[in-house]
Protein backbone atom coordinates (compact mmCIF):
# COMPACT_ATOMS: atom_id res chain seq x y z
CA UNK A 1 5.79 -8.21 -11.07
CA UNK A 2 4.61 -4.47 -11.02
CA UNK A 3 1.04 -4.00 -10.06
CA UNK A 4 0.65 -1.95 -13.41
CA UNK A 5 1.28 -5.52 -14.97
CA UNK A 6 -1.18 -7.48 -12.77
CA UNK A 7 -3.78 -4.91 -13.96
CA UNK A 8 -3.31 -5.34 -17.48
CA UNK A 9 -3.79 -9.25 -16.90
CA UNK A 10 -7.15 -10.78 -17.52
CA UNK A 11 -8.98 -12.32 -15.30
CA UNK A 12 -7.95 -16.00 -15.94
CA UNK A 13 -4.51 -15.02 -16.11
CA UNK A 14 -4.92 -13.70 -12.62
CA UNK A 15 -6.84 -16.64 -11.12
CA UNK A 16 -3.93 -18.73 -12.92
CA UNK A 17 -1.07 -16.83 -11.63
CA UNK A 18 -2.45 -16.42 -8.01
CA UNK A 19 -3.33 -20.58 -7.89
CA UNK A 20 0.60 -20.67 -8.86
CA UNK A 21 1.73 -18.44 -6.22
CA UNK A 22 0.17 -20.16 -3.70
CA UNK A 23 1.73 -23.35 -4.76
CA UNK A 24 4.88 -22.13 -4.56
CA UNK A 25 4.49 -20.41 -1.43
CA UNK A 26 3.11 -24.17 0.29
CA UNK A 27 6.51 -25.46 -1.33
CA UNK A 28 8.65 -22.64 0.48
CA UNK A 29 6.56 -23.08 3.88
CA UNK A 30 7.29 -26.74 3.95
CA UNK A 31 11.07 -25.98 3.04
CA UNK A 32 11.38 -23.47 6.04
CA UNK A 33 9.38 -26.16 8.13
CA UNK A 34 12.36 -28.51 7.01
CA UNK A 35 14.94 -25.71 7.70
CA UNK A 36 16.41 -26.09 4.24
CA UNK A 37 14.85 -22.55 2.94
CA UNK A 38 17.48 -19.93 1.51
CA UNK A 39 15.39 -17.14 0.42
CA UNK A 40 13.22 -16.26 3.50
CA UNK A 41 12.50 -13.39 2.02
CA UNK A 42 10.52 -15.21 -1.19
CA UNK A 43 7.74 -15.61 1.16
CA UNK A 44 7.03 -12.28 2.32
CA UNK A 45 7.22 -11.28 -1.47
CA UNK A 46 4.48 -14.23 -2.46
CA UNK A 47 2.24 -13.19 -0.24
CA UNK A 48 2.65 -9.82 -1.37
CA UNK A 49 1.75 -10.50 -4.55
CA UNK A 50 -1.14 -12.56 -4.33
CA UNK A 51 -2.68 -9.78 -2.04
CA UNK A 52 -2.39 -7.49 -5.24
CA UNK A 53 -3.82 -9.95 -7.09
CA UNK A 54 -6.40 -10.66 -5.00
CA UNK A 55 -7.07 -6.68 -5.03
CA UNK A 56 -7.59 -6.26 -8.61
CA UNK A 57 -9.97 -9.38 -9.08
CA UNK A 58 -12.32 -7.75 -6.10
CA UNK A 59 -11.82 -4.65 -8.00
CA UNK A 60 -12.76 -6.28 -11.19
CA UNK A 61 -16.13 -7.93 -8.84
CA UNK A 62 -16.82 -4.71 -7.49
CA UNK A 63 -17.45 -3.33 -10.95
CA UNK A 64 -19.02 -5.72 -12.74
CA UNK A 65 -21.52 -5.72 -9.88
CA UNK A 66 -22.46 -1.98 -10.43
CA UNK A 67 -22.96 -2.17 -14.09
């Protein structure tokens, strides 16, 4: 997912998609934990992600605080 994408997303859509990334980041922690992950790399990529989306919706905060 581009970050151009996550800022066209509302702000449900956000809160939606980052509760979903985080589930599916628990699932791939407790596969590694297990040793039956295959993409370790999916987890770096999760977290990635939900730190963008975490950076528009304080973005989004930030201005509706000023105005």
């Amino acid at each position: 997912m581009k970050f151009k994408e996550i800022q066209e997303m509302s702000s449900d859509e956000l809160t939606t998609k980052k509760r979903d990334l985080r589930q599916e980041s628990l699932h791939l922690r407790l596969q590694q934990q297990s040793g039956q992950l295959e993409q370790p790399s999916r987890l770096r990529l999760l977290r990635r992600q939900v730190a963008q989306l975490d950076t528009v919706l304080s973005q989004r905060a930030k201005k509706m605080e000023t105005k």
